[in-house]
N, C-alpha and C. Protein backbone atom coordinates (compact mmCIF):
# COMPACT_ATOMS: atom_id res chain seq x y z
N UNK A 1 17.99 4.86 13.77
CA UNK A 1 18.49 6.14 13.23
C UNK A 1 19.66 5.89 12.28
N UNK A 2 20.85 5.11 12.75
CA UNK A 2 21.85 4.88 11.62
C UNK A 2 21.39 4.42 10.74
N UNK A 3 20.49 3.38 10.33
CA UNK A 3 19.81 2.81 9.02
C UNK A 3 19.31 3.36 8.49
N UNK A 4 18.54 4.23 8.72
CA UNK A 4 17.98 5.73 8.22
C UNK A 4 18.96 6.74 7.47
N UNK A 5 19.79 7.10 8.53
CA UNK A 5 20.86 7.42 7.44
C UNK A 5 22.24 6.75 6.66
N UNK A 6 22.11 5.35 6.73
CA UNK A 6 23.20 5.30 6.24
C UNK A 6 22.67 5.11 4.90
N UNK A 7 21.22 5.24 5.04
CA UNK A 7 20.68 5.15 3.14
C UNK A 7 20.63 6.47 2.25
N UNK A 8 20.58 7.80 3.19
CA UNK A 8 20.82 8.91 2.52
C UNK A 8 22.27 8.70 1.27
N UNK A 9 21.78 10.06 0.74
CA UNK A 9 22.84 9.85 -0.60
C UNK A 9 24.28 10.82 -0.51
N UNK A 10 25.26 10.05 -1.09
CA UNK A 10 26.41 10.84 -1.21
C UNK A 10 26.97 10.90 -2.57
N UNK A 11 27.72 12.38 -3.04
CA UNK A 11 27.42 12.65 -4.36
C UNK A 11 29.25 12.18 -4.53
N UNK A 12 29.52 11.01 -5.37
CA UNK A 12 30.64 10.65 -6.18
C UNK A 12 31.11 11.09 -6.98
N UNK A 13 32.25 11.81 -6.67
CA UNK A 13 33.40 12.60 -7.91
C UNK A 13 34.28 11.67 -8.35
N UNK A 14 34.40 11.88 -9.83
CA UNK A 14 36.08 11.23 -10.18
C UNK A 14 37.30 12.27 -9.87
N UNK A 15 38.20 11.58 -10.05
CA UNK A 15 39.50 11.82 -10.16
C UNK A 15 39.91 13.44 -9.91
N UNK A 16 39.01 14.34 -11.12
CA UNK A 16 38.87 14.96 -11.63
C UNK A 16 37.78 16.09 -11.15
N UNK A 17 37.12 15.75 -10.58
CA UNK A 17 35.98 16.71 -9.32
C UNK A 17 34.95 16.89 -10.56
N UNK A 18 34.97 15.74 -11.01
CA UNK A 18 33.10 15.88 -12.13
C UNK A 18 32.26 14.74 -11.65
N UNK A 19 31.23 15.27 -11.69
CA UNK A 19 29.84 13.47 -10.81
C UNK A 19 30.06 12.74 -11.69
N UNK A 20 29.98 11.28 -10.89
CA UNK A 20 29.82 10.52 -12.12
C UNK A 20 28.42 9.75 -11.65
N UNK A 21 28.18 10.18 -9.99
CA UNK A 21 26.90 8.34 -9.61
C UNK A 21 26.61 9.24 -8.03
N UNK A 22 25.64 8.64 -8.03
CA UNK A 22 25.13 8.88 -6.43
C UNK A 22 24.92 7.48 -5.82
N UNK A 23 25.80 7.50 -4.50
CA UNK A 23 25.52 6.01 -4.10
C UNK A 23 24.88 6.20 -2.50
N UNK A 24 24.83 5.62 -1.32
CA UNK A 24 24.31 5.70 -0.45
C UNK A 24 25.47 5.81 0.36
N UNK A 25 25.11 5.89 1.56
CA UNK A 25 26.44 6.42 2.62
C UNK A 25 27.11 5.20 2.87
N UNK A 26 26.31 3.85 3.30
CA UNK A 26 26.97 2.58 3.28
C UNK A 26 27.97 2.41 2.93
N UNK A 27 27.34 2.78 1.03
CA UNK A 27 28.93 2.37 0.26
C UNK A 27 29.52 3.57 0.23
N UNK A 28 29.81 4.68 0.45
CA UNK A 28 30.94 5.69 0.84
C UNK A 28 31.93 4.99 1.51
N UNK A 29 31.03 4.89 2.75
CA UNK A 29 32.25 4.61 3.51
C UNK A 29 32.86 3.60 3.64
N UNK A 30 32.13 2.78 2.74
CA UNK A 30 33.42 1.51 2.29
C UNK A 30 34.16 1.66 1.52
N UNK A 31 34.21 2.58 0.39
CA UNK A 31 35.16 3.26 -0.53
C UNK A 31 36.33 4.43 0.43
N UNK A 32 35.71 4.92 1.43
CA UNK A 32 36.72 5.31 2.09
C UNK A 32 38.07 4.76 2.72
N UNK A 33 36.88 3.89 3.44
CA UNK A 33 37.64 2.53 4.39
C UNK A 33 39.09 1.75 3.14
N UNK A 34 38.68 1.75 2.51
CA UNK A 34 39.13 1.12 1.32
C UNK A 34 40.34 1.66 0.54
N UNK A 35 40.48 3.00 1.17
CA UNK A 35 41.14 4.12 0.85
C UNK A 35 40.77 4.23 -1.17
N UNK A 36 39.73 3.79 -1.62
CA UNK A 36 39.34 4.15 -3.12
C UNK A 36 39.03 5.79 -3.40
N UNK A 37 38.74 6.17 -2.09
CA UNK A 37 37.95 7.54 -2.03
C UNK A 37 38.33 8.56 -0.78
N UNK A 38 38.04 9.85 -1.16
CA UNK A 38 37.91 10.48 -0.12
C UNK A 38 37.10 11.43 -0.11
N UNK A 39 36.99 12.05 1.61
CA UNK A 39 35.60 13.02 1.68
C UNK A 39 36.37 14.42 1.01
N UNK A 40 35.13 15.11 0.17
CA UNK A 40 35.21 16.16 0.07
C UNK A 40 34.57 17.44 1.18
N UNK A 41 35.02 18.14 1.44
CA UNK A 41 34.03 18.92 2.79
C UNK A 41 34.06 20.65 2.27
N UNK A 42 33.15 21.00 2.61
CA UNK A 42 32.93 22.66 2.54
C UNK A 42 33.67 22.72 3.93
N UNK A 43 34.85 24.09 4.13
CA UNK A 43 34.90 24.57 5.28
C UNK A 43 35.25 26.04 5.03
N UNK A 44 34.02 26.87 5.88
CA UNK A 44 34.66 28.08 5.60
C UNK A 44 34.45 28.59 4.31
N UNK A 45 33.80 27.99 3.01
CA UNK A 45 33.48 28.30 1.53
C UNK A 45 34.61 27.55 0.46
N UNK A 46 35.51 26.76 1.67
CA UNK A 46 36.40 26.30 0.89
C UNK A 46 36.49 24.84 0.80
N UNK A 47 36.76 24.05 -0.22
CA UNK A 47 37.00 22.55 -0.21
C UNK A 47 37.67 21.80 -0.27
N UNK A 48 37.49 20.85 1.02
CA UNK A 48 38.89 20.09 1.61
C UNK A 48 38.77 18.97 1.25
N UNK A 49 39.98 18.09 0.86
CA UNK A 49 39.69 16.83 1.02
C UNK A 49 40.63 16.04 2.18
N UNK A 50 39.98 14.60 2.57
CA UNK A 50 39.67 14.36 4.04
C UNK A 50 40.28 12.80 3.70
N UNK A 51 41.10 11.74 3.74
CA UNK A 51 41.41 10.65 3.68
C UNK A 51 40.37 9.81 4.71
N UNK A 52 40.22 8.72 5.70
CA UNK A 52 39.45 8.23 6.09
C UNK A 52 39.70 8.57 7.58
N UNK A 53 41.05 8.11 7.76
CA UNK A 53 41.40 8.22 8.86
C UNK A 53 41.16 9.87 9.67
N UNK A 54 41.75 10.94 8.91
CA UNK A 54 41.63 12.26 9.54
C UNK A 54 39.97 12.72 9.39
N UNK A 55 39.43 11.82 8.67
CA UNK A 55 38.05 12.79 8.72
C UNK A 55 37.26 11.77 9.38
N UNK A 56 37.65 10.79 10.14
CA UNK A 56 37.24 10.60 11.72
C UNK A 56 37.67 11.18 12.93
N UNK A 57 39.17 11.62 13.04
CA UNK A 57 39.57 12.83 13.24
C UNK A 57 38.83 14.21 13.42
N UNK A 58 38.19 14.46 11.94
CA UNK A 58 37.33 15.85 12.21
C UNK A 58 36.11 15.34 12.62
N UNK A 59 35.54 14.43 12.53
CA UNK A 59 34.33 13.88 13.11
C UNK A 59 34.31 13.88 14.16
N UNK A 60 34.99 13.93 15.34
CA UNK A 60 35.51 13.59 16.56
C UNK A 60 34.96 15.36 17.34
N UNK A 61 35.95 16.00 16.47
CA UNK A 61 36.23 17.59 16.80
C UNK A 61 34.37 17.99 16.76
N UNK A 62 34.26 17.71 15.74
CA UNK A 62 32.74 18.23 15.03
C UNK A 62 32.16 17.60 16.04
N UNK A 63 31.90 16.52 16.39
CA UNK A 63 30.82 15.97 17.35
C UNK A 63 30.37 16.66 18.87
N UNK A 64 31.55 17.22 19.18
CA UNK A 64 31.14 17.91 20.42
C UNK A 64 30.81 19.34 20.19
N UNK A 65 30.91 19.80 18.93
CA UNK A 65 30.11 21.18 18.54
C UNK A 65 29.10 21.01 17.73
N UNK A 66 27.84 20.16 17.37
CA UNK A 66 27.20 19.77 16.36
C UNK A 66 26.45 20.96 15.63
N UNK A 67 26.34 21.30 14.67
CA UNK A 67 25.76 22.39 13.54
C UNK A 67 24.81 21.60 13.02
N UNK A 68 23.15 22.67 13.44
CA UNK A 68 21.65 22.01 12.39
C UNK A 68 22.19 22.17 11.55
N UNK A 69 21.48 19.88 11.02
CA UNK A 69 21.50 19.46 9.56
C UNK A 69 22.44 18.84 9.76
N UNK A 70 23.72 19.16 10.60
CA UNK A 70 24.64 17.93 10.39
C UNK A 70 24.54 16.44 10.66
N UNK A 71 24.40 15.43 10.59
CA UNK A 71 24.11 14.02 10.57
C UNK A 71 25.44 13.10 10.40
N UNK A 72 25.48 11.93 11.95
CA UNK A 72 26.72 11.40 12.50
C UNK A 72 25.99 10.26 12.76
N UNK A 73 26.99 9.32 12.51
CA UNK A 73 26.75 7.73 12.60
C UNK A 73 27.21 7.19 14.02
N UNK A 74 26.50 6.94 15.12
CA UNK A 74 27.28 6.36 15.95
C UNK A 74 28.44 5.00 15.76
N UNK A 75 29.65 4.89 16.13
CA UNK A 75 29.66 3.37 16.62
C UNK A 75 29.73 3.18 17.65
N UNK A 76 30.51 2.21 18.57
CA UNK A 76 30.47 1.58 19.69
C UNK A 76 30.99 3.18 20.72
N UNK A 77 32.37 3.65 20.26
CA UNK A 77 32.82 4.34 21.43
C UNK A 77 33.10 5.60 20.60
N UNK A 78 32.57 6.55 19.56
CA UNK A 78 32.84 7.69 18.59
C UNK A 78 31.73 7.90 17.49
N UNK A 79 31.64 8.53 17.04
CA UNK A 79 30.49 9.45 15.91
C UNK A 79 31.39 9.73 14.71
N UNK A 80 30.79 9.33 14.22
CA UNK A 80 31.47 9.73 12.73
C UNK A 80 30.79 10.67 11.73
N UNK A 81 30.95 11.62 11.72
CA UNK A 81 30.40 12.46 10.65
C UNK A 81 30.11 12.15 9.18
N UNK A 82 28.63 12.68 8.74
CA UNK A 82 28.21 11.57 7.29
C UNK A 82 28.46 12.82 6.21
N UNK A 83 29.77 11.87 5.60
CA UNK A 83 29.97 12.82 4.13
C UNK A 83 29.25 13.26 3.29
N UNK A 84 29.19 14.07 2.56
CA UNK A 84 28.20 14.34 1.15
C UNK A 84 28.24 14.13 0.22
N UNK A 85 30.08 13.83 0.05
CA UNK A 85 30.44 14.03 -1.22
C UNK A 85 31.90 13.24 -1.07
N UNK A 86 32.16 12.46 -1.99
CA UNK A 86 33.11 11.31 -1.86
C UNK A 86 33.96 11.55 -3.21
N UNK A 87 35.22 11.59 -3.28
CA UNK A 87 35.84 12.37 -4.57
C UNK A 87 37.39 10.52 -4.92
N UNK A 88 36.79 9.99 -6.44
CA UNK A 88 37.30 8.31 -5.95
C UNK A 88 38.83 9.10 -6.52
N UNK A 89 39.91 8.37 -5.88
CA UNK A 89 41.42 8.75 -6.29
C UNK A 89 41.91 8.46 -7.33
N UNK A 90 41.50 7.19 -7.61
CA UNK A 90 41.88 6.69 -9.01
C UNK A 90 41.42 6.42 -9.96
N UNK A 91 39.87 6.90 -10.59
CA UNK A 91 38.97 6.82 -11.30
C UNK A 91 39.18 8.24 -12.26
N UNK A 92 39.55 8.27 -13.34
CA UNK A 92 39.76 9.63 -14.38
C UNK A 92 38.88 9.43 -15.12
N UNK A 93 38.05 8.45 -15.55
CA UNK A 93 37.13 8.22 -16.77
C UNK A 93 35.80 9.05 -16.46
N UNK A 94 34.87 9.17 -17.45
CA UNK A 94 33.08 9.75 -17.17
C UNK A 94 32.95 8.79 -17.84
N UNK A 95 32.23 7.91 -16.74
CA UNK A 95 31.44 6.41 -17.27
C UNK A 95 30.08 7.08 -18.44
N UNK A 96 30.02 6.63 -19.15
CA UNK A 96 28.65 6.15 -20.33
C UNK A 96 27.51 7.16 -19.98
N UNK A 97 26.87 7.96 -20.39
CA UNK A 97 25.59 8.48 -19.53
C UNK A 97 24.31 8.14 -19.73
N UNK A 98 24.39 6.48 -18.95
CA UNK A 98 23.37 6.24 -19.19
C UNK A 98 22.87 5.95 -17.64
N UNK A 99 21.57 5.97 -17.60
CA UNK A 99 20.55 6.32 -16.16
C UNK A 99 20.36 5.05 -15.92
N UNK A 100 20.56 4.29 -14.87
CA UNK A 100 20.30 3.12 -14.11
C UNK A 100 18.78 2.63 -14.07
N UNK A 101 18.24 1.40 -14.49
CA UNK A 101 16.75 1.37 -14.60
C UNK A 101 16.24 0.76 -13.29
N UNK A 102 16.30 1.35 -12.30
CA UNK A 102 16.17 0.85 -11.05
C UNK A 102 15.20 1.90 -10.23
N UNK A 103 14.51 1.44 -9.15
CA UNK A 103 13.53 1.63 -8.23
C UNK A 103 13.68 3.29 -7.94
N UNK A 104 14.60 3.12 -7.24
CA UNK A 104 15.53 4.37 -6.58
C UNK A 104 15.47 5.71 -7.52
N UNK A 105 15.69 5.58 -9.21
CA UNK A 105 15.76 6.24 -9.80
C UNK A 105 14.59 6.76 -10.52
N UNK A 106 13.67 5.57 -10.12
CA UNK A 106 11.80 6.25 -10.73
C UNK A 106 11.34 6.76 -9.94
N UNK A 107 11.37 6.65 -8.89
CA UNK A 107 10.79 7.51 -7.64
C UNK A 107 11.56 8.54 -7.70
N UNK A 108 12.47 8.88 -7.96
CA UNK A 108 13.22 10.10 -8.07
C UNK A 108 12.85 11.03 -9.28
N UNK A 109 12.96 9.86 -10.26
CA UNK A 109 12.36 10.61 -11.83
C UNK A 109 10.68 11.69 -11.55
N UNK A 110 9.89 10.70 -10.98
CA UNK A 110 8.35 11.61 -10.88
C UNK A 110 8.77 11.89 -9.38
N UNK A 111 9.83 12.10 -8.52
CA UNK A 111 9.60 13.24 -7.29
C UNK A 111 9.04 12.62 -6.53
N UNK A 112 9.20 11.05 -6.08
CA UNK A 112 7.82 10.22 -5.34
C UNK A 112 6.45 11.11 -5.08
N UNK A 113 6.05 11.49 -6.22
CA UNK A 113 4.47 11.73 -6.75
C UNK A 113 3.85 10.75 -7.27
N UNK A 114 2.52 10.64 -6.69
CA UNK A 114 1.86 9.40 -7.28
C UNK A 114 1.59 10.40 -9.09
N UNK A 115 1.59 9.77 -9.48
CA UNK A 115 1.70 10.56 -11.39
C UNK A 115 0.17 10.01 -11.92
N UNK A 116 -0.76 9.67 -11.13
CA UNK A 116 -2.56 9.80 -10.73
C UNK A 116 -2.77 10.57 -10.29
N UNK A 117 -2.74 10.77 -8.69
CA UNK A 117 -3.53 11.63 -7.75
C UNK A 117 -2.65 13.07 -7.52
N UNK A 118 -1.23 12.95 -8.04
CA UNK A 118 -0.18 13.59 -7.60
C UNK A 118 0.19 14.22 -6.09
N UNK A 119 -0.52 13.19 -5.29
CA UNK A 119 0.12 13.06 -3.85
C UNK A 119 2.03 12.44 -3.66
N UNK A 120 2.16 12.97 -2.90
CA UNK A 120 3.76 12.85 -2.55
C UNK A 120 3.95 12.12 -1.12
N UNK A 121 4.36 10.58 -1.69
CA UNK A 121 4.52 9.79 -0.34
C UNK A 121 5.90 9.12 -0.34
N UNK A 122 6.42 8.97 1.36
CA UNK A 122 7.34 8.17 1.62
C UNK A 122 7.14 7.19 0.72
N UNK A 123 8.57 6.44 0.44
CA UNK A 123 8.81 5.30 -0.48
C UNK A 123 8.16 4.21 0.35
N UNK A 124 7.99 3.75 0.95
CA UNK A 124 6.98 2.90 1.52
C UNK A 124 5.79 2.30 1.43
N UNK A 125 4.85 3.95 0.77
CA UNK A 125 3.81 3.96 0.26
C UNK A 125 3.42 3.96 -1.47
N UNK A 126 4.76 3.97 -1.43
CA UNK A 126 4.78 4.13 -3.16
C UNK A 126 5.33 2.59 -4.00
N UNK A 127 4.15 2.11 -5.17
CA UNK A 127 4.76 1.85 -5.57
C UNK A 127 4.63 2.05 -7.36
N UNK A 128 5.70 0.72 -8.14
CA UNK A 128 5.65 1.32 -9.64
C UNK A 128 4.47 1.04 -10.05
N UNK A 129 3.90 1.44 -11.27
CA UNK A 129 2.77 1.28 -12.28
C UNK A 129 3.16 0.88 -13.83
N UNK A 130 2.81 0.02 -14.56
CA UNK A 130 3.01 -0.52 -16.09
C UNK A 130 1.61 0.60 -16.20
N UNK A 131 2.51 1.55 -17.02
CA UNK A 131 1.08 2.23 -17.52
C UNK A 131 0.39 1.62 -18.86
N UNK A 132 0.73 0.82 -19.55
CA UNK A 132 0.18 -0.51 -20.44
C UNK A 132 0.51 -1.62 -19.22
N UNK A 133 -0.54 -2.17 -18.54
CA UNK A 133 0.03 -3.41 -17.93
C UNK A 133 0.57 -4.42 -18.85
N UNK A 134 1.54 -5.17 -18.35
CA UNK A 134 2.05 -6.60 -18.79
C UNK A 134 1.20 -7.19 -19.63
N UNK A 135 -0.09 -7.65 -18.82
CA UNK A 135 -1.15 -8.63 -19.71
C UNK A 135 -1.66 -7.78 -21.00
N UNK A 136 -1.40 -6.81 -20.98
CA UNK A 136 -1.56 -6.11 -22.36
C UNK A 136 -0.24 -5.83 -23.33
N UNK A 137 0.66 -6.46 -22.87
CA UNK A 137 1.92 -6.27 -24.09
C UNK A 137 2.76 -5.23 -23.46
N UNK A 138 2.20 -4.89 -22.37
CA UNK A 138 3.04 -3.07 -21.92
C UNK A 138 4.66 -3.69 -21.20
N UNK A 139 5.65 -3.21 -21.48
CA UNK A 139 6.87 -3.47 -21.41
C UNK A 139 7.07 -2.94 -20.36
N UNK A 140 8.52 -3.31 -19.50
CA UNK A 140 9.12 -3.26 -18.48
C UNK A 140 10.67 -1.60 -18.36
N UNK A 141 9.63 -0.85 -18.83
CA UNK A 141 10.85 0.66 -19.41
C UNK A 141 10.91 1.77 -18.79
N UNK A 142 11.79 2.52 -19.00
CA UNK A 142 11.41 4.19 -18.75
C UNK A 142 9.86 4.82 -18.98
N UNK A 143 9.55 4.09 -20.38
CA UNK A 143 8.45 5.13 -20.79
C UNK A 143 7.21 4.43 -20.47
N UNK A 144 6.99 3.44 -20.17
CA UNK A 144 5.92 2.63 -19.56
C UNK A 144 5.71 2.43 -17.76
N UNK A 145 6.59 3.03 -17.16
CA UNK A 145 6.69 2.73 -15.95
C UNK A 145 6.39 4.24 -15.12
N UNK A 146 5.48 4.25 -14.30
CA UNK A 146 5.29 5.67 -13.60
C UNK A 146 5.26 4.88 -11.69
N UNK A 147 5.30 6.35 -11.03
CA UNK A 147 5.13 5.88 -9.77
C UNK A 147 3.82 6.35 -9.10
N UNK A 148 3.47 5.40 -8.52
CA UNK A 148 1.87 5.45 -8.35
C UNK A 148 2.01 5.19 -6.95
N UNK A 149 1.02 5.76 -5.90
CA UNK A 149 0.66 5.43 -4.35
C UNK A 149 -0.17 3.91 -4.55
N UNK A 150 -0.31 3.46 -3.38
CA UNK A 150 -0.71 1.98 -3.39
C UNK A 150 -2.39 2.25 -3.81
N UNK A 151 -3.02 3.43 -3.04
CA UNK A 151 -4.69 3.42 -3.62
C UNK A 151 -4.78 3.30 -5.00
N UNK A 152 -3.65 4.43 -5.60
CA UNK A 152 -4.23 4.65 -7.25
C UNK A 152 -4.10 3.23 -8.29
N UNK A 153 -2.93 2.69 -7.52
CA UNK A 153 -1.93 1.45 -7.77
C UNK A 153 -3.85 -0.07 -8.15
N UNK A 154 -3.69 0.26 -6.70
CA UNK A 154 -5.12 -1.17 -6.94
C UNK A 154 -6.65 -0.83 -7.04
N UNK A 155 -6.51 1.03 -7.42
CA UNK A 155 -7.79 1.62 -8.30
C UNK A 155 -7.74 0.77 -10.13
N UNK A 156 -6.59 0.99 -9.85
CA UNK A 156 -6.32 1.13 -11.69
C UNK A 156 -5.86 -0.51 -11.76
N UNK A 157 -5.67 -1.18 -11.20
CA UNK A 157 -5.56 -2.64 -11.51
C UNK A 157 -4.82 -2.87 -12.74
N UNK A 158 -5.49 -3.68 -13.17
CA UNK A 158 -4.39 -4.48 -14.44
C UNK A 158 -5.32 -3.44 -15.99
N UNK A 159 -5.53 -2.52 -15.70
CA UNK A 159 -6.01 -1.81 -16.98
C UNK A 159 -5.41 -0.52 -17.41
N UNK A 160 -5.89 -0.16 -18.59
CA UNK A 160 -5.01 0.92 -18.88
C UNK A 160 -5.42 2.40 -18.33
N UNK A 161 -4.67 3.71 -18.29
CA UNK A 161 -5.47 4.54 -17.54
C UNK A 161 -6.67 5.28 -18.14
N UNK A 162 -6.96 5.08 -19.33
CA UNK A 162 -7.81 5.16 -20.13
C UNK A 162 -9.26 4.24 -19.85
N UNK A 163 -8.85 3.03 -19.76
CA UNK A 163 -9.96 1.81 -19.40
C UNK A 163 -10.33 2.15 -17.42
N UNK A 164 -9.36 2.68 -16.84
CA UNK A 164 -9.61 2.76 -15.23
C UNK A 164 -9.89 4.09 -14.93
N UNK A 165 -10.19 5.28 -16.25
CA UNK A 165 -10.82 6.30 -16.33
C UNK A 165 -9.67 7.85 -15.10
N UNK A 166 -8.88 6.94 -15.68
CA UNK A 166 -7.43 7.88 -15.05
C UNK A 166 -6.40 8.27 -15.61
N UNK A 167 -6.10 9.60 -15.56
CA UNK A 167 -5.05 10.56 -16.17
C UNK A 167 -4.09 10.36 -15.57
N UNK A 168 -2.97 10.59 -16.41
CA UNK A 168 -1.45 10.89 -15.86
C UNK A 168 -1.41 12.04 -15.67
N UNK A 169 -0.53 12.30 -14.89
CA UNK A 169 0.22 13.75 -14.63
C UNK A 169 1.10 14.15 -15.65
N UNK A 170 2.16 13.41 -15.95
CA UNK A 170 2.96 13.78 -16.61
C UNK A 170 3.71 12.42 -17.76
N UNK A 171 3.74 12.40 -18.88
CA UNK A 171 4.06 11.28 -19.84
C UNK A 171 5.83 11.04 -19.62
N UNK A 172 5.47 9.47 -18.82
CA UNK A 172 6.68 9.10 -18.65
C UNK A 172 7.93 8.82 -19.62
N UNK A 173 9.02 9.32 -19.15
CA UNK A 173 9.87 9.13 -20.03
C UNK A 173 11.65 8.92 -19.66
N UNK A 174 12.39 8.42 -20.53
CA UNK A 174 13.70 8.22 -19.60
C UNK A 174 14.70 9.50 -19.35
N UNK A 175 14.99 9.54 -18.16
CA UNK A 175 15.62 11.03 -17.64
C UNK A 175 17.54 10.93 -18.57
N UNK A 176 17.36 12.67 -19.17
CA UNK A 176 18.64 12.08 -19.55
C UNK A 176 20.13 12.38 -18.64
N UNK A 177 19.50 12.54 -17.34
CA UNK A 177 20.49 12.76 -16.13
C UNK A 177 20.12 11.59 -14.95
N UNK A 178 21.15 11.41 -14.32
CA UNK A 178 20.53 10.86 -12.91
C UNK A 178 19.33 11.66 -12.15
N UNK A 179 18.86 10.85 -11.85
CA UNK A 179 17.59 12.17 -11.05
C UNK A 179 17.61 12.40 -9.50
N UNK A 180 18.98 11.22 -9.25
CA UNK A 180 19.11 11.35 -7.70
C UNK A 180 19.79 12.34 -7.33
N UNK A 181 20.41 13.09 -8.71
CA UNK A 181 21.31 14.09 -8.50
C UNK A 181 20.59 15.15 -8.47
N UNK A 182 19.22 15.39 -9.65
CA UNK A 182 18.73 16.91 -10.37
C UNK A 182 17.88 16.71 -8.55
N UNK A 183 17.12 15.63 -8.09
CA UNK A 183 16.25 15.44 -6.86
C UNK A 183 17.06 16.40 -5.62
N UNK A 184 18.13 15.54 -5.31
CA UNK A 184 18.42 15.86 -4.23
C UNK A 184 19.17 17.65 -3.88
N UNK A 185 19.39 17.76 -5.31
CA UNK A 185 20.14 19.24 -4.84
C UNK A 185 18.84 19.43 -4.38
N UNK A 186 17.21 20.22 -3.95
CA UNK A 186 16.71 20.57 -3.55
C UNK A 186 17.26 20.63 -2.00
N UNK A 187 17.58 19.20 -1.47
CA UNK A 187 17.60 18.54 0.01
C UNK A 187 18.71 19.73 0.80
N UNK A 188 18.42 20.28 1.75
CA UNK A 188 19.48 20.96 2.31
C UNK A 188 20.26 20.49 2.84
N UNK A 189 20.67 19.32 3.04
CA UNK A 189 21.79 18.40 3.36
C UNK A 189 22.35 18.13 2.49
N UNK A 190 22.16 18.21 0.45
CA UNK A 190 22.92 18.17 -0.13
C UNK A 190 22.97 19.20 -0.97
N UNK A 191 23.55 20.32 -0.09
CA UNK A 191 23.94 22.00 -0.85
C UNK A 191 24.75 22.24 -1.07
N UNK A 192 26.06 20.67 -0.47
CA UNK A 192 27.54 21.35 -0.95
C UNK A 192 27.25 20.79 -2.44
N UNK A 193 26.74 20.05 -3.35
CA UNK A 193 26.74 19.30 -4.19
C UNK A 193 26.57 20.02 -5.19
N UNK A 194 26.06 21.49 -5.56
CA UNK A 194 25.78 22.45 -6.53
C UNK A 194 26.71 23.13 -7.00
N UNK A 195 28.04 22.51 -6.56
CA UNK A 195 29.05 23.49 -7.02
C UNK A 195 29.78 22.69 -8.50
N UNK A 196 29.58 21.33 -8.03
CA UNK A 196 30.11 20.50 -8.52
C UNK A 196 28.71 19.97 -9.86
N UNK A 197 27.70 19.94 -9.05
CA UNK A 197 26.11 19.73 -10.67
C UNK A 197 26.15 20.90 -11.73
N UNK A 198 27.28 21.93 -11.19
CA UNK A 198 26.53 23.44 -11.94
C UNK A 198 27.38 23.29 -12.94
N UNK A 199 28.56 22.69 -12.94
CA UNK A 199 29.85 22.44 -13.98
C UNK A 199 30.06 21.32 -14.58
N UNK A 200 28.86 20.01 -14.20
CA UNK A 200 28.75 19.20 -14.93
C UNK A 200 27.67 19.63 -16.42
């Protein structure tokens, strides 16, 4: 269960309470620990911020009243309550906006939809597609890369979807936002996060 969630996502503010990155809970709370960061929290409609130490503190309080949807990390002898939103202390800049070309962020880009069959599977079952394969010159990009389930994946082999007599869903292309951000506001575990996407 903790590995499970310590991969859920937490939404990173600068300085300044604007997103800049979505990282996983892992590294939160090493930016906490670290004192680089702190939790931001809804209480009451209002938003607190939480240093490391006191918002194990409220984790403590919270644990023996738990509220559906809330999600706590055991350790050895206490529960720690899993932030949403991590606000860094000394970071004022808006890094570059450019989208990370990584796993995490294509499965997010097509919605882990296979972009063939447009079935929707755990990341497990999913993986990428060269919609020009390699052995045909097809490059390693945003706009060549879709996410495909493993059937459609070794239907369509090393050919194009044209030659393997298969349509796309939708013509891939590079997102000009994070998509772990536009993705997850859906997630009702990350609803405090819309206050802060709506003003970016």
């Amino acid at each position: 269960m903790n590995a499970r969630v310590l991969d859920t996502n937490v939404l990173v503010l600068n300085r300044f309470y604007m997103p800049i990155r979505v990282v996983n809970v892992r590294r939160a709370l090493t930016l906490l620990y670290r004192e680089c960061a702190e939790v931001i929290d809804c209480d009451d409609g209002q938003y607190v911020s939480y240093d490391f130490g006191s918002w194990c503190e409220l984790s403590q309080l919270a644990a023996a009243d738990k509220q559906p949807g809330e999600e706590f990390l055991k350790a050895v002898d206490f529960e720690v309550k899993v932030p949403r939103i991590a606000r860094l202390t000394r970071f004022d800049r808006m890094p570059a906006q450019t989208v990370r070309f990584n796993r995490r962020n294509l499965f997010a880009r097509d919605e882990y939809r296979c972009q063939y069959c447009g079935k929707v599977e755990p990341v497990n079952k999913l993986s990428l597609d060269h919609v020009v394969p390699r052995s045909h010159g097809g490059a390693t990009t945003w706009e060549n890369i879709v996410c495909s389930c493993l059937r459609c994946n070794s239907r369509k082999g090393g050919r194009t979807p044209q030659q393997a007599r298969m349509k796309l869903l939708t013509n891939p292309a590079k997102p000009r936002f994070n998509p772990l951000m536009t993705h997850s506001i859906d997630d009702p575990r990350y609803e405090s996060w819309k206050t802060f996407l709506q003003t970016s």
